[in-house]
C-alpha atoms as a PDB file:
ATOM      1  CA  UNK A   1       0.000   0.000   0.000  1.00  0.00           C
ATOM      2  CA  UNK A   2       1.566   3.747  -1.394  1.00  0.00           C
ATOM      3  CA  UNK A   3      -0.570   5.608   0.860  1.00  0.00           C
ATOM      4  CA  UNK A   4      -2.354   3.789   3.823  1.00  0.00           C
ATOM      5  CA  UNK A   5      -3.512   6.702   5.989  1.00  0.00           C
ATOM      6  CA  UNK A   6      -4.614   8.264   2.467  1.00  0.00           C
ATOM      7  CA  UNK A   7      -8.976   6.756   3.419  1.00  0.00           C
ATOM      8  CA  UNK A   8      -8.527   8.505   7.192  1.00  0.00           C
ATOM      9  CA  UNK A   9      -7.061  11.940   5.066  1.00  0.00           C
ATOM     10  CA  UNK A  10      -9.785  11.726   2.793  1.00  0.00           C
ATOM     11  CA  UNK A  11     -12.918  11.354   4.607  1.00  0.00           C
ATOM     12  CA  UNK A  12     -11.375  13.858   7.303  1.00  0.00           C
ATOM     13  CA  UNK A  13     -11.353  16.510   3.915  1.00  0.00           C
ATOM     14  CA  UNK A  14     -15.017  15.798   2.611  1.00  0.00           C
ATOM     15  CA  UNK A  15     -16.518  16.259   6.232  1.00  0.00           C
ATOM     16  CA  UNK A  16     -14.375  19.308   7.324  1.00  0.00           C
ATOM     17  CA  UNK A  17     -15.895  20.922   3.685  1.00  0.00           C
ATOM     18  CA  UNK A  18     -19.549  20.333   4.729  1.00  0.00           C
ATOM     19  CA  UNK A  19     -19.451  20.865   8.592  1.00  0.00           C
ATOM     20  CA  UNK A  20     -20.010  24.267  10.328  1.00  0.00           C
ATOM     21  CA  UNK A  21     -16.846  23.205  12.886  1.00  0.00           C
ATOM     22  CA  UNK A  22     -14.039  21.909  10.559  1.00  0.00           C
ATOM     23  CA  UNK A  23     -11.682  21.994  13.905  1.00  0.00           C
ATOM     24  CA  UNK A  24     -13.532  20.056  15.278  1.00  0.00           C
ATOM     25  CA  UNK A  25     -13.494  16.652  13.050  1.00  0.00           C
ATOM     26  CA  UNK A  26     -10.777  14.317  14.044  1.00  0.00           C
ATOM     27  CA  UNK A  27     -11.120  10.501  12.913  1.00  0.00           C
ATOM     28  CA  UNK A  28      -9.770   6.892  14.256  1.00  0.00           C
ATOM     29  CA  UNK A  29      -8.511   4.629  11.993  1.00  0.00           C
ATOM     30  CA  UNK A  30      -8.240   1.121  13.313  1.00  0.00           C
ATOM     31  CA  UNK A  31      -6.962  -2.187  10.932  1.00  0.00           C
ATOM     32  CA  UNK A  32      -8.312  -5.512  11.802  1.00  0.00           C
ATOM     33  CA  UNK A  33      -8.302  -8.965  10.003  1.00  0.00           C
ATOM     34  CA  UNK A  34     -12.047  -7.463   8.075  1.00  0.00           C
ATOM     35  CA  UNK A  35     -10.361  -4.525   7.122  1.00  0.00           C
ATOM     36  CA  UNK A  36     -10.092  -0.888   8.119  1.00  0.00           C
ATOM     37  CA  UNK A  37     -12.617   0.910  10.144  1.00  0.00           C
ATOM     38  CA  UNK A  38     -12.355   4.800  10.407  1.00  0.00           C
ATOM     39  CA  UNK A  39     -14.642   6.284  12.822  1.00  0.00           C
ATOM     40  CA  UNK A  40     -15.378  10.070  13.127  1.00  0.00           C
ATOM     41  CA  UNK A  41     -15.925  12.288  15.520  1.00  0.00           C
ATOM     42  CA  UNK A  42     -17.443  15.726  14.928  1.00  0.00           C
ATOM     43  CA  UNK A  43     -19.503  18.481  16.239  1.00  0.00           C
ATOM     44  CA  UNK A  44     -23.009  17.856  17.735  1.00  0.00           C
ATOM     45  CA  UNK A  45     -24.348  20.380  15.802  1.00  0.00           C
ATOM     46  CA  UNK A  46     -22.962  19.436  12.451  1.00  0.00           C
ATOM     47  CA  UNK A  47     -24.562  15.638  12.696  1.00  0.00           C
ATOM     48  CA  UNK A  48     -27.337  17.019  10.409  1.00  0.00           C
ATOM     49  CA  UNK A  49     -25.002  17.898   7.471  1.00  0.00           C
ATOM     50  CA  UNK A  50     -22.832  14.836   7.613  1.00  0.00           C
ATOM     51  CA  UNK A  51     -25.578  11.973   7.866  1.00  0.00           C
ATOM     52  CA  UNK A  52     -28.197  14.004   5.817  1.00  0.00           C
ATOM     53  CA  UNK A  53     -31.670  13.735   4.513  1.00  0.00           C
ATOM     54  CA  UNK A  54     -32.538  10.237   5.020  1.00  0.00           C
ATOM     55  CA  UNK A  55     -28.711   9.205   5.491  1.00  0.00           C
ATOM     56  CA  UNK A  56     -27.993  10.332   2.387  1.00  0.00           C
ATOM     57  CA  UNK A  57     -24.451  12.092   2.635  1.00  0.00           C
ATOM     58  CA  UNK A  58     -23.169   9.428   4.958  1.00  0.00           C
ATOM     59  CA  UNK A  59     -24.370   6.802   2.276  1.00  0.00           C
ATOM     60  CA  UNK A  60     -22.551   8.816  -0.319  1.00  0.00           C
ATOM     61  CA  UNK A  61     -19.187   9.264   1.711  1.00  0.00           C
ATOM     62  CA  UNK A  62     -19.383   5.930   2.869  1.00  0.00           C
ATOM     63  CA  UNK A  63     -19.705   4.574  -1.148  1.00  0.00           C
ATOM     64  CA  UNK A  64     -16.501   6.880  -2.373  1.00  0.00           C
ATOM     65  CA  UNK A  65     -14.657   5.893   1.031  1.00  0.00           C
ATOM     66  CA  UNK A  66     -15.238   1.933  -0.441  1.00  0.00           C
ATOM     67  CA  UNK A  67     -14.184   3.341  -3.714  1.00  0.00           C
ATOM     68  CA  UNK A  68     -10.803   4.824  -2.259  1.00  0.00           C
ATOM     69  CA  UNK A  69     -10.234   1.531  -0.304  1.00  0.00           C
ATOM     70  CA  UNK A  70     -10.950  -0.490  -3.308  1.00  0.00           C
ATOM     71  CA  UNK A  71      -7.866   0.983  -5.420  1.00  0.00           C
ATOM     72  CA  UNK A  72      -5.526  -0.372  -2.577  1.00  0.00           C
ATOM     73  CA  UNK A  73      -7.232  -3.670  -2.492  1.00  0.00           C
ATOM     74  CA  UNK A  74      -8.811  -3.254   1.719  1.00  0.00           C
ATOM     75  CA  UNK A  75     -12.495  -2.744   2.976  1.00  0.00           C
ATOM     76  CA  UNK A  76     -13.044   0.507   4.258  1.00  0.00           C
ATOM     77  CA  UNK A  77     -15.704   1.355   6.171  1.00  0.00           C
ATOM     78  CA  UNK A  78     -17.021   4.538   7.993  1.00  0.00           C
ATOM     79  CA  UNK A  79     -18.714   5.016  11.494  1.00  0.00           C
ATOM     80  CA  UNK A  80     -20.141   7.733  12.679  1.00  0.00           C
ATOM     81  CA  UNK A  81     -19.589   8.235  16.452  1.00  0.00           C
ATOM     82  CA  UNK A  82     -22.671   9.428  18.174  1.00  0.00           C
ATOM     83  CA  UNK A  83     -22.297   9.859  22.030  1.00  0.00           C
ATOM     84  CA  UNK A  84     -24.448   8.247  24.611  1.00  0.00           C
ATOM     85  CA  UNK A  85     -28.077  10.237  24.580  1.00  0.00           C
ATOM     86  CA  UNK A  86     -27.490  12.311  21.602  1.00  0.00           C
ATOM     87  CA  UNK A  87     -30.393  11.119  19.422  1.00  0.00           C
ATOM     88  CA  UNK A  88     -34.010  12.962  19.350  1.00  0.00           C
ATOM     89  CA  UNK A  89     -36.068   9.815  20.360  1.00  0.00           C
ATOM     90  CA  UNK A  90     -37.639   8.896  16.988  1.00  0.00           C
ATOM     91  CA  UNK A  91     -41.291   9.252  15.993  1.00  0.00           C
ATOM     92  CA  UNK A  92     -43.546   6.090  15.756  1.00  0.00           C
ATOM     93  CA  UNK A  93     -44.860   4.992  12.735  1.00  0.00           C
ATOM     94  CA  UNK A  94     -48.297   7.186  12.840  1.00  0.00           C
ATOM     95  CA  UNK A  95     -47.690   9.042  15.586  1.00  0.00           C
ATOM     96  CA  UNK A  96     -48.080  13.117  14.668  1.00  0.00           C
ATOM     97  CA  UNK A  97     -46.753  15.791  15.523  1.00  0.00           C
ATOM     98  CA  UNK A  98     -48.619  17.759  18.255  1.00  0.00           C
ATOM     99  CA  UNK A  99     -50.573  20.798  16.781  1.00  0.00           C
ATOM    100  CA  UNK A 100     -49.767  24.428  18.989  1.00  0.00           C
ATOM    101  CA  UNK A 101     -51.986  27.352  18.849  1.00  0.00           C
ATOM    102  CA  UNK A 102     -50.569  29.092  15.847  1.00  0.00           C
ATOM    103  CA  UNK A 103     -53.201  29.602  13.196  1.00  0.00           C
ATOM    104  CA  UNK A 104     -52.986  27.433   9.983  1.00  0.00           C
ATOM    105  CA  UNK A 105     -52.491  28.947   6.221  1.00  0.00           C
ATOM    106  CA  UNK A 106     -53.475  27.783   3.173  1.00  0.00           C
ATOM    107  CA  UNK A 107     -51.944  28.181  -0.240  1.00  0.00           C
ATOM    108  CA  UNK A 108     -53.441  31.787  -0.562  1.00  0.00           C
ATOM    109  CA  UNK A 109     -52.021  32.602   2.681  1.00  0.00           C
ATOM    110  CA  UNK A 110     -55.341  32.995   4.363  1.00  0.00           C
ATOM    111  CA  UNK A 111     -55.625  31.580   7.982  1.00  0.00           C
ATOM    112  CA  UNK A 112     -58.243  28.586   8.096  1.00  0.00           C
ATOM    113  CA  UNK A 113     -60.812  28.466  10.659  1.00  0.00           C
ATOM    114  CA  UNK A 114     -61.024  25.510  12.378  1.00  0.00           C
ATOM    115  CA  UNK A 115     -63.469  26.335  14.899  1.00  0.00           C
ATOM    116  CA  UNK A 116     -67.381  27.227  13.751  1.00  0.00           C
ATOM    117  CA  UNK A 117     -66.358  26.007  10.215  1.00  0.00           C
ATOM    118  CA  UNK A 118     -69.244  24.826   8.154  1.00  0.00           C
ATOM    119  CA  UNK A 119     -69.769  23.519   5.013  1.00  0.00           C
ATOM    120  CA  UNK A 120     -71.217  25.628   2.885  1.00  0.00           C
ATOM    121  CA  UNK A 121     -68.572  25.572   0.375  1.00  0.00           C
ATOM    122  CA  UNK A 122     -69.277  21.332  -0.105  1.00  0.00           C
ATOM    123  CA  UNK A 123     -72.580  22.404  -0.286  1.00  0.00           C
ATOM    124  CA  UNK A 124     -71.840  24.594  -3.352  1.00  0.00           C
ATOM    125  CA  UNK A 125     -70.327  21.690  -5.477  1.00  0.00           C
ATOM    126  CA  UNK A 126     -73.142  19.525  -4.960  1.00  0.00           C
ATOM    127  CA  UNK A 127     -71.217  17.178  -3.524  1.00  0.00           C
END
């Protein structure tokens, strides 16, 4: 291997151009008999940017981190370090959100009147 610290350089560079702390990323790199595993460690507040909508920026790091790995024949692979209590408990399938006080606008930017509504506007379409 040229390079073998080159996977811990390069994920450290992606993350520390998408986090609002770049100081603050520092990575582990440990080699076992499965292969390399790099583990990161960044800012609470930048979690959001680095795993993304629906994972999706961790996926994609994780997929060019394999890539790198690949051209020096080892098996990469990325974890994320979270610490103990960090995550927002998540939502149940079908649970909602819990509606506050605020007043509720439609498209036109008109605030909909949930209280004394009626129907007379079915009762137009002759529905």
């Amino acid at each position: 291997m040229a390079d073998k610290l080159f996977d811990q350089e390069f994920v450290e560079y992606i993350v520390r151009a998408i986090v609002n702390h770049p100081d603050d990323v520092k990575t582990e790199r440990i080699v076992d008999e499965r292969g390399v595993l790099i583990t990161l460690h960044i800012n609470q507040e930048d979690m959001g940017y680095v795993i993304g909508r629906q994972g999706q920026t961790a996926r994609a790091v994780r997929t060019l981190l394999k890539i790198v790995g690949a051209k020096e024949n080892a098996r990469v692979n990325l974890k994320i370090y979270e610490p103990e209590g960090s995550r927002r408990p998540r939502r149940e399938e079908g649970d909602r959100p819990v509606r506050d006080d605020r007043p509720a606008y439609n498209d036109r930017g008109a605030t909909d009147s949930f209280s004394g509504s009626s129907d007379s506007s079915v009762d137009d379409l002759g529905i």
